[in-house]
C-alpha atoms as a PDB file:
ATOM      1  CA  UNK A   1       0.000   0.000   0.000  1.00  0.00           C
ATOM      2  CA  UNK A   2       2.683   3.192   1.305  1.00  0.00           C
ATOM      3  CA  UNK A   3       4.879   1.817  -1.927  1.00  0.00           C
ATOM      4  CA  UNK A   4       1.829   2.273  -4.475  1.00  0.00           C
ATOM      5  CA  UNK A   5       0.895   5.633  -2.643  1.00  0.00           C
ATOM      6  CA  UNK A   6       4.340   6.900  -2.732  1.00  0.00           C
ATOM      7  CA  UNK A   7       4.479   5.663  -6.818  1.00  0.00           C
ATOM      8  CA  UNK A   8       1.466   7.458  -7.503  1.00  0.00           C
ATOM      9  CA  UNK A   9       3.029  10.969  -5.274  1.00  0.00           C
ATOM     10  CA  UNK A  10       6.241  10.502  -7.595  1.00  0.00           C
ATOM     11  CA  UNK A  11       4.573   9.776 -10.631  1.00  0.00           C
ATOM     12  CA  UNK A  12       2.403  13.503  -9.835  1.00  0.00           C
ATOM     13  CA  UNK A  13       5.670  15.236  -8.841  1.00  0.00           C
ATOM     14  CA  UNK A  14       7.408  13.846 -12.352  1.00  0.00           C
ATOM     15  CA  UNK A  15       4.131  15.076 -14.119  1.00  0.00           C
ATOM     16  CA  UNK A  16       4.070  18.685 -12.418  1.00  0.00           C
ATOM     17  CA  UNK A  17       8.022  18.894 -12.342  1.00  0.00           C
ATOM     18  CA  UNK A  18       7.961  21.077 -15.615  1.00  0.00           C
ATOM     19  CA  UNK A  19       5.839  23.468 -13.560  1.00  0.00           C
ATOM     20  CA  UNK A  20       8.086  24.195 -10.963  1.00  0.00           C
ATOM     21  CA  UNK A  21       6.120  21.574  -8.410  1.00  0.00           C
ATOM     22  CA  UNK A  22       9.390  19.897  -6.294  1.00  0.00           C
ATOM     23  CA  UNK A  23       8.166  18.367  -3.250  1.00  0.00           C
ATOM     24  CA  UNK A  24       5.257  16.762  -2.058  1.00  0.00           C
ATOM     25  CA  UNK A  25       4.519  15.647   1.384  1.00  0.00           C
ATOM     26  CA  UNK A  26       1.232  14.103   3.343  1.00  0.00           C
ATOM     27  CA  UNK A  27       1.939  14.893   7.762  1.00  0.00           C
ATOM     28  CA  UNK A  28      -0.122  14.710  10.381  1.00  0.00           C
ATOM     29  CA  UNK A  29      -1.031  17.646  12.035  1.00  0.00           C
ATOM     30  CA  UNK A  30       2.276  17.724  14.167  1.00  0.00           C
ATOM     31  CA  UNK A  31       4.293  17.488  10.767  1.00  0.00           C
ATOM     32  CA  UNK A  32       5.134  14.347  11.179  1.00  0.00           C
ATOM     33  CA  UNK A  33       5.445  13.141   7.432  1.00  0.00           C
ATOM     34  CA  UNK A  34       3.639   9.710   6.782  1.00  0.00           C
ATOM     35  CA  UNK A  35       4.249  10.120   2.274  1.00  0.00           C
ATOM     36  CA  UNK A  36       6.928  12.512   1.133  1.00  0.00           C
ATOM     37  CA  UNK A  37       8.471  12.471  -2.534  1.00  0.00           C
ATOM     38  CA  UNK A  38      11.036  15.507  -3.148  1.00  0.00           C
ATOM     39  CA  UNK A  39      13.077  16.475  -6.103  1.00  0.00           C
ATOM     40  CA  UNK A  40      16.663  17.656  -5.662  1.00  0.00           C
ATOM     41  CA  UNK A  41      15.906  21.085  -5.794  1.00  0.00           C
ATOM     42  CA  UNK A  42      14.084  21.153  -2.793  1.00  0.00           C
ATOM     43  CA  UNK A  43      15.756  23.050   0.257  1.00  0.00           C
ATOM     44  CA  UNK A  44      17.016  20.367   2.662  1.00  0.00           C
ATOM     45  CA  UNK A  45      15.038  22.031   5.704  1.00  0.00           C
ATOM     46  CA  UNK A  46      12.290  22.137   3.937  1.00  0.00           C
ATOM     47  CA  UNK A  47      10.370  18.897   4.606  1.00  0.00           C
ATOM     48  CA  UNK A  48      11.938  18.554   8.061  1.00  0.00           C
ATOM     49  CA  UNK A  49       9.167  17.864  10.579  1.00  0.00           C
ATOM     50  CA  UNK A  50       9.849  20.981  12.650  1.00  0.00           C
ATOM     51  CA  UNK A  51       9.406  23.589   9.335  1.00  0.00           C
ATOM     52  CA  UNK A  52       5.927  21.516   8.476  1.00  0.00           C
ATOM     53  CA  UNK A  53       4.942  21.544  11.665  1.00  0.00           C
ATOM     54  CA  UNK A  54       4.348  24.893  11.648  1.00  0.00           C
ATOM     55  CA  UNK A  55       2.011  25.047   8.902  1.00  0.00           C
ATOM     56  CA  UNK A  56      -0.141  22.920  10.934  1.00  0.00           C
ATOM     57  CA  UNK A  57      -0.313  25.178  13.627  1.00  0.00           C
ATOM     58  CA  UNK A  58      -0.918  28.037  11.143  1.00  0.00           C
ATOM     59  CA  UNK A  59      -4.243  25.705  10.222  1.00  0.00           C
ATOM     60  CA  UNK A  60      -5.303  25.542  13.048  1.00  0.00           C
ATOM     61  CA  UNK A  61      -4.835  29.147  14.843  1.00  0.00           C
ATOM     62  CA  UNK A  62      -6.946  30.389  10.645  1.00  0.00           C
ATOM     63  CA  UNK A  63      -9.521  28.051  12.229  1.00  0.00           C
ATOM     64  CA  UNK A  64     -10.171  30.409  15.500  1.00  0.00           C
ATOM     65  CA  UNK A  65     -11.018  32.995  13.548  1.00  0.00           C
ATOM     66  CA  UNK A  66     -14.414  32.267  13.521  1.00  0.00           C
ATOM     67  CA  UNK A  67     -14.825  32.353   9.653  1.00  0.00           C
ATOM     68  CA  UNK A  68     -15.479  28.676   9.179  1.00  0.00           C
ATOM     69  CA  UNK A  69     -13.209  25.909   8.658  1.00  0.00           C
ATOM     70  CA  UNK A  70      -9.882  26.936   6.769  1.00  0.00           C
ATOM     71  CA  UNK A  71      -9.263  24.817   3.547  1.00  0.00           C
ATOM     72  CA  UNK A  72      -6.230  26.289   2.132  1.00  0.00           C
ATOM     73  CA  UNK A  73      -3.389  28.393   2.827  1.00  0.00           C
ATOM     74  CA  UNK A  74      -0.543  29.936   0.309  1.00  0.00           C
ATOM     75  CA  UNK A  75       2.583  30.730   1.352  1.00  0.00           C
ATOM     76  CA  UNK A  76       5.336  32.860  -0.960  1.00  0.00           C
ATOM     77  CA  UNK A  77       8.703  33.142   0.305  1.00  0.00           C
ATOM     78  CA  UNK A  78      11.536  34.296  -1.927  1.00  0.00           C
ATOM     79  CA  UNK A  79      12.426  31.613  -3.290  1.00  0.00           C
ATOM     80  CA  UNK A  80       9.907  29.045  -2.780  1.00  0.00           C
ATOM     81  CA  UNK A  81       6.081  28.995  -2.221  1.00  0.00           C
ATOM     82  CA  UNK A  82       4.192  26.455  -0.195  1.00  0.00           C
ATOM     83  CA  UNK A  83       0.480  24.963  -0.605  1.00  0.00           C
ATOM     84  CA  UNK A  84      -1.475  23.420   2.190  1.00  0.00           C
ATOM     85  CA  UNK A  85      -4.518  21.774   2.152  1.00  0.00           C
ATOM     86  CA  UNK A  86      -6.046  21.203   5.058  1.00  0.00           C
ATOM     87  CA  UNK A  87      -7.612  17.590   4.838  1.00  0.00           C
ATOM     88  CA  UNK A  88      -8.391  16.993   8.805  1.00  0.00           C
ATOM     89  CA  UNK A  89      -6.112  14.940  10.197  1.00  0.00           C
ATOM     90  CA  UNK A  90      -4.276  15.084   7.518  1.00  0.00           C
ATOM     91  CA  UNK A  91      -1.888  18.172   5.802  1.00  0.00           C
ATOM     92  CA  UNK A  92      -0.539  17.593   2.495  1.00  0.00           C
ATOM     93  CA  UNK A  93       1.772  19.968   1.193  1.00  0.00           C
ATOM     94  CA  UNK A  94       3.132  21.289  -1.818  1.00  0.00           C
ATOM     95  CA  UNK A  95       6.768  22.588  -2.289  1.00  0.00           C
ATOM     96  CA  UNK A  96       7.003  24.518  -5.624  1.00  0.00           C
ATOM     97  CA  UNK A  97       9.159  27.304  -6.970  1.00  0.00           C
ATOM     98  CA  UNK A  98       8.020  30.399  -6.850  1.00  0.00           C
ATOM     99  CA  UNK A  99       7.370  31.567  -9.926  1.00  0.00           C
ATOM    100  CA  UNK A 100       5.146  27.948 -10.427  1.00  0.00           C
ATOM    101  CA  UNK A 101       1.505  28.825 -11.695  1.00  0.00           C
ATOM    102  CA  UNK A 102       0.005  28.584  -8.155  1.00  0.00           C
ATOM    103  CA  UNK A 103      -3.413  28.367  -9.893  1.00  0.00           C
ATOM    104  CA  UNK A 104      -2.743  24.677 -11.797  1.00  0.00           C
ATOM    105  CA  UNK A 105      -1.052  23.037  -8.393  1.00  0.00           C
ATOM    106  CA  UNK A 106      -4.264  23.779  -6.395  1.00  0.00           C
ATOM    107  CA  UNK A 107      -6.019  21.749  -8.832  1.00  0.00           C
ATOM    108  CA  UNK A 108      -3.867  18.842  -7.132  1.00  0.00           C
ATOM    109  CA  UNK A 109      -5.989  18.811  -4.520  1.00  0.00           C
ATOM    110  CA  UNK A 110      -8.655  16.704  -6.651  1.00  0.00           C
ATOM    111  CA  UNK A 111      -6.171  14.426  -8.190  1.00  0.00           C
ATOM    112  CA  UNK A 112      -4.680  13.425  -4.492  1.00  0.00           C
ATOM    113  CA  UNK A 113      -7.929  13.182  -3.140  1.00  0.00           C
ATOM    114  CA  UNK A 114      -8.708   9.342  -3.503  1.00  0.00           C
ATOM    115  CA  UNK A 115      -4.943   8.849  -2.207  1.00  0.00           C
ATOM    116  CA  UNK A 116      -5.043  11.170   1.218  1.00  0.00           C
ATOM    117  CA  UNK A 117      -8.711   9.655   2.068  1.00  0.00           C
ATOM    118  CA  UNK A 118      -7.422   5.910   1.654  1.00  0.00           C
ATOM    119  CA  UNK A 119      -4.543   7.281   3.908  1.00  0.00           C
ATOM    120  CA  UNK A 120      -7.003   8.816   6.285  1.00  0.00           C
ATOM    121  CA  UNK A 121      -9.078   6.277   6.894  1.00  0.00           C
ATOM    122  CA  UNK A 122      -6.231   4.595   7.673  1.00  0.00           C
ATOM    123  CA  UNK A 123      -4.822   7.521  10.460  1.00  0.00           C
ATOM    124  CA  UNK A 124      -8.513   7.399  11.816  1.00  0.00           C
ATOM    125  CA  UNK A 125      -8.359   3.618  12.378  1.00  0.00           C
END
Protein backbone atom coordinates (compact mmCIF):
# COMPACT_ATOMS: atom_id res chain seq x y z
CA UNK A 1 0.00 0.00 0.00
CA UNK A 2 2.68 3.19 1.30
CA UNK A 3 4.88 1.82 -1.93
CA UNK A 4 1.83 2.27 -4.47
CA UNK A 5 0.90 5.63 -2.64
CA UNK A 6 4.34 6.90 -2.73
CA UNK A 7 4.48 5.66 -6.82
CA UNK A 8 1.47 7.46 -7.50
CA UNK A 9 3.03 10.97 -5.27
CA UNK A 10 6.24 10.50 -7.59
CA UNK A 11 4.57 9.78 -10.63
CA UNK A 12 2.40 13.50 -9.84
CA UNK A 13 5.67 15.24 -8.84
CA UNK A 14 7.41 13.85 -12.35
CA UNK A 15 4.13 15.08 -14.12
CA UNK A 16 4.07 18.68 -12.42
CA UNK A 17 8.02 18.89 -12.34
CA UNK A 18 7.96 21.08 -15.61
CA UNK A 19 5.84 23.47 -13.56
CA UNK A 20 8.09 24.19 -10.96
CA UNK A 21 6.12 21.57 -8.41
CA UNK A 22 9.39 19.90 -6.29
CA UNK A 23 8.17 18.37 -3.25
CA UNK A 24 5.26 16.76 -2.06
CA UNK A 25 4.52 15.65 1.38
CA UNK A 26 1.23 14.10 3.34
CA UNK A 27 1.94 14.89 7.76
CA UNK A 28 -0.12 14.71 10.38
CA UNK A 29 -1.03 17.65 12.04
CA UNK A 30 2.28 17.72 14.17
CA UNK A 31 4.29 17.49 10.77
CA UNK A 32 5.13 14.35 11.18
CA UNK A 33 5.45 13.14 7.43
CA UNK A 34 3.64 9.71 6.78
CA UNK A 35 4.25 10.12 2.27
CA UNK A 36 6.93 12.51 1.13
CA UNK A 37 8.47 12.47 -2.53
CA UNK A 38 11.04 15.51 -3.15
CA UNK A 39 13.08 16.47 -6.10
CA UNK A 40 16.66 17.66 -5.66
CA UNK A 41 15.91 21.08 -5.79
CA UNK A 42 14.08 21.15 -2.79
CA UNK A 43 15.76 23.05 0.26
CA UNK A 44 17.02 20.37 2.66
CA UNK A 45 15.04 22.03 5.70
CA UNK A 46 12.29 22.14 3.94
CA UNK A 47 10.37 18.90 4.61
CA UNK A 48 11.94 18.55 8.06
CA UNK A 49 9.17 17.86 10.58
CA UNK A 50 9.85 20.98 12.65
CA UNK A 51 9.41 23.59 9.33
CA UNK A 52 5.93 21.52 8.48
CA UNK A 53 4.94 21.54 11.67
CA UNK A 54 4.35 24.89 11.65
CA UNK A 55 2.01 25.05 8.90
CA UNK A 56 -0.14 22.92 10.93
CA UNK A 57 -0.31 25.18 13.63
CA UNK A 58 -0.92 28.04 11.14
CA UNK A 59 -4.24 25.70 10.22
CA UNK A 60 -5.30 25.54 13.05
CA UNK A 61 -4.83 29.15 14.84
CA UNK A 62 -6.95 30.39 10.64
CA UNK A 63 -9.52 28.05 12.23
CA UNK A 64 -10.17 30.41 15.50
CA UNK A 65 -11.02 33.00 13.55
CA UNK A 66 -14.41 32.27 13.52
CA UNK A 67 -14.83 32.35 9.65
CA UNK A 68 -15.48 28.68 9.18
CA UNK A 69 -13.21 25.91 8.66
CA UNK A 70 -9.88 26.94 6.77
CA UNK A 71 -9.26 24.82 3.55
CA UNK A 72 -6.23 26.29 2.13
CA UNK A 73 -3.39 28.39 2.83
CA UNK A 74 -0.54 29.94 0.31
CA UNK A 75 2.58 30.73 1.35
CA UNK A 76 5.34 32.86 -0.96
CA UNK A 77 8.70 33.14 0.30
CA UNK A 78 11.54 34.30 -1.93
CA UNK A 79 12.43 31.61 -3.29
CA UNK A 80 9.91 29.04 -2.78
CA UNK A 81 6.08 29.00 -2.22
CA UNK A 82 4.19 26.45 -0.20
CA UNK A 83 0.48 24.96 -0.60
CA UNK A 84 -1.48 23.42 2.19
CA UNK A 85 -4.52 21.77 2.15
CA UNK A 86 -6.05 21.20 5.06
CA UNK A 87 -7.61 17.59 4.84
CA UNK A 88 -8.39 16.99 8.80
CA UNK A 89 -6.11 14.94 10.20
CA UNK A 90 -4.28 15.08 7.52
CA UNK A 91 -1.89 18.17 5.80
CA UNK A 92 -0.54 17.59 2.50
CA UNK A 93 1.77 19.97 1.19
CA UNK A 94 3.13 21.29 -1.82
CA UNK A 95 6.77 22.59 -2.29
CA UNK A 96 7.00 24.52 -5.62
CA UNK A 97 9.16 27.30 -6.97
CA UNK A 98 8.02 30.40 -6.85
CA UNK A 99 7.37 31.57 -9.93
CA UNK A 100 5.15 27.95 -10.43
CA UNK A 101 1.51 28.82 -11.69
CA UNK A 102 0.00 28.58 -8.15
CA UNK A 103 -3.41 28.37 -9.89
CA UNK A 104 -2.74 24.68 -11.80
CA UNK A 105 -1.05 23.04 -8.39
CA UNK A 106 -4.26 23.78 -6.39
CA UNK A 107 -6.02 21.75 -8.83
CA UNK A 108 -3.87 18.84 -7.13
CA UNK A 109 -5.99 18.81 -4.52
CA UNK A 110 -8.65 16.70 -6.65
CA UNK A 111 -6.17 14.43 -8.19
CA UNK A 112 -4.68 13.43 -4.49
CA UNK A 113 -7.93 13.18 -3.14
CA UNK A 114 -8.71 9.34 -3.50
CA UNK A 115 -4.94 8.85 -2.21
CA UNK A 116 -5.04 11.17 1.22
CA UNK A 117 -8.71 9.65 2.07
CA UNK A 118 -7.42 5.91 1.65
CA UNK A 119 -4.54 7.28 3.91
CA UNK A 120 -7.00 8.82 6.28
CA UNK A 121 -9.08 6.28 6.89
CA UNK A 122 -6.23 4.59 7.67
CA UNK A 123 -4.82 7.52 10.46
CA UNK A 124 -8.51 7.40 11.82
CA UNK A 125 -8.36 3.62 12.38
Amino acid sequence: MIEDATSYMQSVLESYRKDGLHAIAVTDRDGVPLLKVADAEIPEHALRQNFLSTFGMATDQANKLGIGKNKLMVFAYSNIQIILFNKHPLLVTLIASVNANTGLLLKLEEQLHSLVSCISSLVDA
